[in-house]
C-alpha atoms as a PDB file:
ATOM      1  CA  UNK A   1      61.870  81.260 139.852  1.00  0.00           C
ATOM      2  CA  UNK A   2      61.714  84.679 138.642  1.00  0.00           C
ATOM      3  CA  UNK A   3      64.708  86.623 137.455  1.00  0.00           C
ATOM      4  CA  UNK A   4      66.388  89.179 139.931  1.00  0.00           C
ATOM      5  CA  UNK A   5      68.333  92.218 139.429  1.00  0.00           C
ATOM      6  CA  UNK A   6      71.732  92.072 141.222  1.00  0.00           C
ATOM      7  CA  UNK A   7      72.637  94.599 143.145  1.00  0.00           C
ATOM      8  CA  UNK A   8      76.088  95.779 142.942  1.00  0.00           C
ATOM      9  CA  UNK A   9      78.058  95.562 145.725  1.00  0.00           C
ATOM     10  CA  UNK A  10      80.081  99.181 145.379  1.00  0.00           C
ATOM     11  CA  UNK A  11      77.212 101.593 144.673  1.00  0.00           C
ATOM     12  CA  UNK A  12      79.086 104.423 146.617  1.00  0.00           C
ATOM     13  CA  UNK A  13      81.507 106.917 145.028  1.00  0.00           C
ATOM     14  CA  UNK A  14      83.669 107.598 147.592  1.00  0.00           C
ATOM     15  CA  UNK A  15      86.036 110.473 145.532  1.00  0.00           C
ATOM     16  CA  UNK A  16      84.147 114.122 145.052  1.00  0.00           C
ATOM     17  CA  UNK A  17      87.325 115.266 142.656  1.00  0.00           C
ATOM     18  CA  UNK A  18      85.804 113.526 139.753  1.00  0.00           C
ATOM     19  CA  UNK A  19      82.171 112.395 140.228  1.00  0.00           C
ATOM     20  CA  UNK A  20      80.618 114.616 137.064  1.00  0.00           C
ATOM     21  CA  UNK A  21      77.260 115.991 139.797  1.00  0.00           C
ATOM     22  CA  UNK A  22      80.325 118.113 141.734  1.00  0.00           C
ATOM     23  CA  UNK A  23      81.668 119.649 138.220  1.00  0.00           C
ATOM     24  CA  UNK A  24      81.881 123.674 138.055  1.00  0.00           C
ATOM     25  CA  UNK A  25      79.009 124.677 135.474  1.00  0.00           C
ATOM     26  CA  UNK A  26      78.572 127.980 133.581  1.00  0.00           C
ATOM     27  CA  UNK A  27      75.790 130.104 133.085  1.00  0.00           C
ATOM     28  CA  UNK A  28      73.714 127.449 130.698  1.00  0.00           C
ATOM     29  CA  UNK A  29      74.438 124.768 132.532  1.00  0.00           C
ATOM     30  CA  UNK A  30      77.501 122.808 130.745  1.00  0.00           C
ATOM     31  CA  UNK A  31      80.398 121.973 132.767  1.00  0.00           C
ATOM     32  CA  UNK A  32      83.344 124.138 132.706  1.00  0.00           C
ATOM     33  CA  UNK A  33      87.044 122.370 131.980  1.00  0.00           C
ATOM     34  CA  UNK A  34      89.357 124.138 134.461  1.00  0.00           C
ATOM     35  CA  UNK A  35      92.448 125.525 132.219  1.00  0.00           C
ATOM     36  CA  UNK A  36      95.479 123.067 132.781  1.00  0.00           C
ATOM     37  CA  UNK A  37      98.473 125.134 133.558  1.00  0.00           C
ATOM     38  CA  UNK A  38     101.226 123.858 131.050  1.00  0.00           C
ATOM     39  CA  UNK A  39     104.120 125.356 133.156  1.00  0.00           C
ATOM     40  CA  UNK A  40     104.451 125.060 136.811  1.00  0.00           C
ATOM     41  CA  UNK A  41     106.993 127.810 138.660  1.00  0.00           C
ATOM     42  CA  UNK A  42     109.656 125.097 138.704  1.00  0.00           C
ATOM     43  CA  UNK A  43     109.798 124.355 135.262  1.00  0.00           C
ATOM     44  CA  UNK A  44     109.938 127.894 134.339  1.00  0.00           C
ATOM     45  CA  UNK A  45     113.116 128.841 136.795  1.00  0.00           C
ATOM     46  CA  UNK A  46     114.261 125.443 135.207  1.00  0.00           C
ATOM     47  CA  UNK A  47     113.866 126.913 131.637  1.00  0.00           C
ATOM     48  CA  UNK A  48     115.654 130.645 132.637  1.00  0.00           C
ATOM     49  CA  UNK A  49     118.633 128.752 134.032  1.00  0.00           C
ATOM     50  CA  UNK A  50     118.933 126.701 130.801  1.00  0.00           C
ATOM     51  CA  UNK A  51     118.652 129.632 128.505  1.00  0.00           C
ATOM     52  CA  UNK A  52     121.439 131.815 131.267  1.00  0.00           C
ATOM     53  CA  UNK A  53     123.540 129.150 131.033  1.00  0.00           C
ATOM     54  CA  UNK A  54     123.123 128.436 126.810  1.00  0.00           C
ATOM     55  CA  UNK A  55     123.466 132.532 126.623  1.00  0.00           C
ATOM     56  CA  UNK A  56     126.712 132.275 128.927  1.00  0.00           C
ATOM     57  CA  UNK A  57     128.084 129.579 127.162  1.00  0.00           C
ATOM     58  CA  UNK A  58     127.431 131.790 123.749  1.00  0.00           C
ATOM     59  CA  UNK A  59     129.222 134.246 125.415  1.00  0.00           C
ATOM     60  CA  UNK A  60     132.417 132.639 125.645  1.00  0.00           C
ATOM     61  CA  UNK A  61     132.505 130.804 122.270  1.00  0.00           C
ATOM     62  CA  UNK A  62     132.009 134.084 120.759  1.00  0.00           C
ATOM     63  CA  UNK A  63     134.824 135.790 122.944  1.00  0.00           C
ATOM     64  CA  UNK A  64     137.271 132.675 122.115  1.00  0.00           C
ATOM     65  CA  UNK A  65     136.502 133.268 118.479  1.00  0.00           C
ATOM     66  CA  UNK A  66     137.219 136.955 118.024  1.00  0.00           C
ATOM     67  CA  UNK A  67     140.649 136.084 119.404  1.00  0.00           C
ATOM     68  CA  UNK A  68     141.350 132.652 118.068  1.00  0.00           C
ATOM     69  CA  UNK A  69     141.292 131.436 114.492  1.00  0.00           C
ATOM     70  CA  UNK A  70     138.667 128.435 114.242  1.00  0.00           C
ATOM     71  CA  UNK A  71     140.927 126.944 111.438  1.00  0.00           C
ATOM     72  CA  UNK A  72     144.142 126.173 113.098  1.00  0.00           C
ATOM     73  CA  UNK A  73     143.816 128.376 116.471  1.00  0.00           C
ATOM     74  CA  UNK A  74     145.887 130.643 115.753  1.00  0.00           C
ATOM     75  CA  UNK A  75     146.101 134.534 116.428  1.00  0.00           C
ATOM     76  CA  UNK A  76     143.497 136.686 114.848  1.00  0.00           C
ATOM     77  CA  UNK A  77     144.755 140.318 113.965  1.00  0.00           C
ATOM     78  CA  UNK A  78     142.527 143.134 112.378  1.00  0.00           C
ATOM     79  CA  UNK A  79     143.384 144.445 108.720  1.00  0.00           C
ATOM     80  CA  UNK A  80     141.150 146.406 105.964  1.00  0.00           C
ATOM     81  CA  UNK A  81     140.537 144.816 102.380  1.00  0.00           C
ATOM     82  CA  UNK A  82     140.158 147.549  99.933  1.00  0.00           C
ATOM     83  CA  UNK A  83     137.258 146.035  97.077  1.00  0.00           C
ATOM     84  CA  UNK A  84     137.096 148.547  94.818  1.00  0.00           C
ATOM     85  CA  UNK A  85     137.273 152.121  94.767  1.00  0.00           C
ATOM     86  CA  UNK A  86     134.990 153.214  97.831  1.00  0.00           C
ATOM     87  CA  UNK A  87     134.609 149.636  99.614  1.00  0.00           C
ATOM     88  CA  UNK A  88     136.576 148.772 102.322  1.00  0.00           C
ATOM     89  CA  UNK A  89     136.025 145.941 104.264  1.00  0.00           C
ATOM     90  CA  UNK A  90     137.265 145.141 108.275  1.00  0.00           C
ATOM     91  CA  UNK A  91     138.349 141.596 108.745  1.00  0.00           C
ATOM     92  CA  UNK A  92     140.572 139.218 110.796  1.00  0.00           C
ATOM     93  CA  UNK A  93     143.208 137.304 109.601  1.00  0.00           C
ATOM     94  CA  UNK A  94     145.047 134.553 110.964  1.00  0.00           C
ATOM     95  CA  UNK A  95     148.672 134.664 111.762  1.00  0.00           C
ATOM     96  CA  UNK A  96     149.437 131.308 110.773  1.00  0.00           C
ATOM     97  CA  UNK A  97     146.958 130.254 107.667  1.00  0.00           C
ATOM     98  CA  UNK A  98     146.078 133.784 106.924  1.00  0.00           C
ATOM     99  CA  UNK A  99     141.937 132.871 107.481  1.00  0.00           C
ATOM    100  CA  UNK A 100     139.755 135.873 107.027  1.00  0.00           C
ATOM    101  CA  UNK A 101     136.986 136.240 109.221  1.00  0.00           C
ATOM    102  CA  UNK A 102     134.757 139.255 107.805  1.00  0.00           C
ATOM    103  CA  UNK A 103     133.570 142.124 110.722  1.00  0.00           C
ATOM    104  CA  UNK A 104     132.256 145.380 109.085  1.00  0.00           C
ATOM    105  CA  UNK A 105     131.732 146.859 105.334  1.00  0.00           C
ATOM    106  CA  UNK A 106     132.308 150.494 104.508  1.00  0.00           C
END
Protein backbone atom coordinates (compact mmCIF):
# COMPACT_ATOMS: atom_id res chain seq x y z
CA UNK A 1 0.00 0.00 0.00
CA UNK A 2 1.12 3.39 -0.63
CA UNK A 3 1.27 6.08 2.00
CA UNK A 4 -1.67 8.69 2.18
CA UNK A 5 -1.87 12.13 3.37
CA UNK A 6 -4.63 12.59 6.00
CA UNK A 7 -6.80 15.06 5.64
CA UNK A 8 -7.71 17.01 8.59
CA UNK A 9 -10.96 16.97 9.64
CA UNK A 10 -11.35 20.97 10.71
CA UNK A 11 -9.84 22.72 7.67
CA UNK A 12 -12.34 25.70 8.12
CA UNK A 13 -11.64 28.83 10.21
CA UNK A 14 -14.77 29.73 11.27
CA UNK A 15 -13.61 33.26 13.35
CA UNK A 16 -12.65 36.41 10.85
CA UNK A 17 -11.40 38.48 14.20
CA UNK A 18 -8.12 36.73 14.09
CA UNK A 19 -7.42 34.76 10.88
CA UNK A 20 -3.98 36.87 9.84
CA UNK A 21 -5.56 37.16 5.59
CA UNK A 22 -8.41 39.73 7.32
CA UNK A 23 -5.52 41.87 9.21
CA UNK A 24 -5.53 45.83 8.46
CA UNK A 25 -2.20 46.40 6.33
CA UNK A 26 -0.35 49.69 5.67
CA UNK A 27 0.94 51.16 2.72
CA UNK A 28 3.92 48.35 2.17
CA UNK A 29 2.01 45.73 2.96
CA UNK A 30 2.80 44.71 6.80
CA UNK A 31 0.00 44.37 9.08
CA UNK A 32 -0.91 47.15 11.28
CA UNK A 33 -1.33 46.35 15.35
CA UNK A 34 -4.45 48.35 16.31
CA UNK A 35 -3.32 50.62 19.48
CA UNK A 36 -4.74 48.88 22.72
CA UNK A 37 -6.46 51.49 24.73
CA UNK A 38 -4.91 51.13 28.33
CA UNK A 39 -7.85 53.03 30.00
CA UNK A 40 -11.41 52.46 29.30
CA UNK A 41 -14.03 55.52 30.41
CA UNK A 42 -14.84 53.50 33.53
CA UNK A 43 -11.59 53.15 34.87
CA UNK A 44 -10.84 56.70 34.39
CA UNK A 45 -14.19 58.11 36.36
CA UNK A 46 -12.96 55.24 38.73
CA UNK A 47 -9.48 56.92 39.06
CA UNK A 48 -11.07 60.85 39.48
CA UNK A 49 -13.28 59.56 42.29
CA UNK A 50 -10.26 57.96 44.03
CA UNK A 51 -8.06 60.96 43.72
CA UNK A 52 -11.60 63.44 44.93
CA UNK A 53 -11.97 61.36 47.60
CA UNK A 54 -7.82 60.99 48.65
CA UNK A 55 -7.84 65.06 48.00
CA UNK A 56 -11.04 65.32 50.38
CA UNK A 57 -9.72 63.20 52.83
CA UNK A 58 -6.33 65.53 52.70
CA UNK A 59 -8.53 68.15 53.24
CA UNK A 60 -9.70 67.30 56.52
CA UNK A 61 -6.48 65.88 58.06
CA UNK A 62 -4.97 69.09 57.23
CA UNK A 63 -7.96 71.17 58.76
CA UNK A 64 -7.87 68.80 62.04
CA UNK A 65 -4.19 69.56 62.26
CA UNK A 66 -4.06 73.34 62.14
CA UNK A 67 -6.42 73.14 65.11
CA UNK A 68 -5.29 70.11 67.00
CA UNK A 69 -1.85 69.27 68.31
CA UNK A 70 -0.72 65.79 66.71
CA UNK A 71 1.27 65.14 70.00
CA UNK A 72 -1.29 64.97 72.66
CA UNK A 73 -4.45 66.69 70.81
CA UNK A 74 -4.46 69.43 72.37
CA UNK A 75 -5.26 73.18 71.40
CA UNK A 76 -3.00 74.83 68.94
CA UNK A 77 -2.64 78.72 69.46
CA UNK A 78 -0.50 81.09 67.17
CA UNK A 79 2.68 82.92 68.72
CA UNK A 80 5.94 84.58 66.99
CA UNK A 81 9.58 83.26 67.89
CA UNK A 82 11.95 86.06 67.58
CA UNK A 83 15.61 84.21 66.13
CA UNK A 84 17.74 86.83 66.03
CA UNK A 85 17.65 90.34 65.32
CA UNK A 86 15.43 90.57 62.04
CA UNK A 87 13.94 86.84 62.04
CA UNK A 88 10.77 86.19 63.27
CA UNK A 89 9.17 83.13 62.89
CA UNK A 90 4.99 82.24 63.04
CA UNK A 91 4.29 79.01 64.78
CA UNK A 92 1.70 77.01 66.81
CA UNK A 93 2.06 75.88 70.07
CA UNK A 94 0.26 73.50 72.05
CA UNK A 95 -1.63 74.36 75.13
CA UNK A 96 -0.85 71.38 76.96
CA UNK A 97 2.89 70.10 75.85
CA UNK A 98 3.79 73.39 74.39
CA UNK A 99 4.57 71.50 70.63
CA UNK A 100 5.62 73.96 68.01
CA UNK A 101 4.39 73.46 64.71
CA UNK A 102 6.36 76.01 62.33
CA UNK A 103 3.89 78.23 59.66
CA UNK A 104 5.78 81.25 58.12
CA UNK A 105 9.47 82.93 58.38
CA UNK A 106 9.99 86.66 58.26
Amino acid sequence: MSPTKKKSVNTKNNSTKGHWKNLQRDSRGRWVKKPKTTETTKTKKKRVTKQKEAEQILDKIEKDFEKVCPRCAGDLKFHTIRCGPEKLVKVRRCAICNFWLPIQQK
